[in-house]
Protein backbone atom coordinates (compact mmCIF):
# COMPACT_ATOMS: atom_id res chain seq x y z
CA UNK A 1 72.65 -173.54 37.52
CA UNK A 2 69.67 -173.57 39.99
CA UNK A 3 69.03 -171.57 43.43
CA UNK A 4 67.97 -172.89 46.31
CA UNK A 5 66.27 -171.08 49.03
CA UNK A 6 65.48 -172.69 51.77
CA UNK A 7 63.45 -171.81 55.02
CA UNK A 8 64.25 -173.95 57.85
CA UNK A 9 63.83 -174.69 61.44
CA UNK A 10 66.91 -172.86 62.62
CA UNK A 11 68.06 -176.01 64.70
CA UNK A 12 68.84 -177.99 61.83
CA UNK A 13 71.30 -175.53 60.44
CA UNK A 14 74.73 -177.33 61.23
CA UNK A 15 73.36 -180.68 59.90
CA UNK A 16 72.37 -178.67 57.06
CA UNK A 17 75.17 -177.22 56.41
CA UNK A 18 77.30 -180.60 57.14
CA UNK A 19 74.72 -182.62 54.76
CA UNK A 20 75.86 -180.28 52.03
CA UNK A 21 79.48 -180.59 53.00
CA UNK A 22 79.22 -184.50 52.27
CA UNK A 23 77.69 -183.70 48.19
CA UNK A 24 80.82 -180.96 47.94
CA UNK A 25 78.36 -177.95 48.14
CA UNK A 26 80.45 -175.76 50.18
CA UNK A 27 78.96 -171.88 49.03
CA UNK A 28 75.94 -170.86 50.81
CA UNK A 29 74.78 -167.64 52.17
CA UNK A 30 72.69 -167.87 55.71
CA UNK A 31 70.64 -165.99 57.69
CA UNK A 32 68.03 -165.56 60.65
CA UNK A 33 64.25 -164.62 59.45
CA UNK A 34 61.03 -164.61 60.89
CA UNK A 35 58.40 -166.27 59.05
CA UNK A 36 55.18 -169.16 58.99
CA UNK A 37 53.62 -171.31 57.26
CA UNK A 38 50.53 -172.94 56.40
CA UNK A 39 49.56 -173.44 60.09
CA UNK A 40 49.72 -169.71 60.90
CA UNK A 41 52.42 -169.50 63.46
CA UNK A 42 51.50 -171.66 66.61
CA UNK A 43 49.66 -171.40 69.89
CA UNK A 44 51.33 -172.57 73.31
CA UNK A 45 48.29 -171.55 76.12
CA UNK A 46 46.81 -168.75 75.93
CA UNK A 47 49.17 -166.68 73.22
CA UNK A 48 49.82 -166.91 70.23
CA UNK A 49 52.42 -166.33 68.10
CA UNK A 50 52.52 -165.81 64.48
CA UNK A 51 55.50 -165.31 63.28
CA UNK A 52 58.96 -167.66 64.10
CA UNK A 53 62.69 -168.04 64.25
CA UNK A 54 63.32 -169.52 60.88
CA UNK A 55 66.91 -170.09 59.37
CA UNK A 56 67.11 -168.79 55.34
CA UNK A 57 69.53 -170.46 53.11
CA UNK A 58 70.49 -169.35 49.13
CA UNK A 59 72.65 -171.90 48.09
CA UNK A 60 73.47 -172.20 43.70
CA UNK A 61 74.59 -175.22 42.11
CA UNK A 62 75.40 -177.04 39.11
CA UNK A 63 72.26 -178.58 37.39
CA UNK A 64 73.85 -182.01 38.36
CA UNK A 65 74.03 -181.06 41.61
CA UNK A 66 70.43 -180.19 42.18
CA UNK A 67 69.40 -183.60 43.27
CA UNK A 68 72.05 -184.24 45.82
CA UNK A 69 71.20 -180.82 47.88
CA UNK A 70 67.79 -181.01 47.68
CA UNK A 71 67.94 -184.72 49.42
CA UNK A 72 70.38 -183.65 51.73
CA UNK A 73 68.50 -180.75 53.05
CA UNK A 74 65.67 -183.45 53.11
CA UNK A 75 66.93 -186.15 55.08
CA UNK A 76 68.72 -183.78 57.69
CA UNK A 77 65.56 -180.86 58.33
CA UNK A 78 62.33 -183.69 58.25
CA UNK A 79 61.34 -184.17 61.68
CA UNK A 80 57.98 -185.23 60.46
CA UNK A 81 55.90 -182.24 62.10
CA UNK A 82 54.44 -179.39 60.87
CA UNK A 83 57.19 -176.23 60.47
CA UNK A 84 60.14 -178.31 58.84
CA UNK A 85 60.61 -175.79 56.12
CA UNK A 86 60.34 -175.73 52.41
CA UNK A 87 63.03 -175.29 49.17
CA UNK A 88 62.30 -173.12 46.23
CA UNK A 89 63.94 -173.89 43.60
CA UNK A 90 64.87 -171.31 40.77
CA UNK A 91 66.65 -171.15 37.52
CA UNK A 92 69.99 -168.93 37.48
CA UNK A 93 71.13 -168.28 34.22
CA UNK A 94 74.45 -165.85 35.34
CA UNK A 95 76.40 -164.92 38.22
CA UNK A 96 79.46 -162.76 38.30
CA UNK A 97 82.85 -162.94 40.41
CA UNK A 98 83.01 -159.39 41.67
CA UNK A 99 86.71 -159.63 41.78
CA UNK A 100 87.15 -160.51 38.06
CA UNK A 101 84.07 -159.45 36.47
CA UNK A 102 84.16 -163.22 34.85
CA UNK A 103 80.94 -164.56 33.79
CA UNK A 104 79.79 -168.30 34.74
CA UNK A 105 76.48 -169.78 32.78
């Protein structure tokens, strides 16, 4: 299994969340963050500001499904400018059901 996290423009959550939809990747946890990137934050006149409205995803999958998400999230967030977000991309090697206590690998 593999996490995603993914920091995004918060305006391309639903197509997000309907890109993953299409590859059967319904789970995901979401929420708002502040955050920037390489460029700093950005300057519009005379302020600037450093930190901005970013949307945080954790999604898990299956190995196989890896590919899939990470091209959906892709093809749906790239608008080509600076800001689009970026995936990390982790190794998850258990997770529990609460409600059980059953183990998945």
């Amino acid at each position: 299994m593999k996490m995603l996290q993914a920091m995004l423009r918060p305006e391309s959550e639903l197509k997000v969340v309907e890109a993953l939809e299409k590859e059967n990747i319904f789970a995901m946890t979401k929420w708002d963050v502040l955050g920037r990137g390489q460029q700093h934050g950005i300057q519009v006149g005379n302020v600037h500001y450093s930190e901005l409205p970013k949307l945080m995803m954790m999604i898990v999958v299956e190995d196989d499904q890896l590919g899939p998400a990470l091209k959906a999230i892709r093809e749906v967030s790239n608008t080509g400018r600076p800001g689009d977000g970026r995936v990390f991309v982790s190794p998850v090697s258990h997770s529990y059901t609460v409600r059980t206590g059953k183990m998945t690998h």
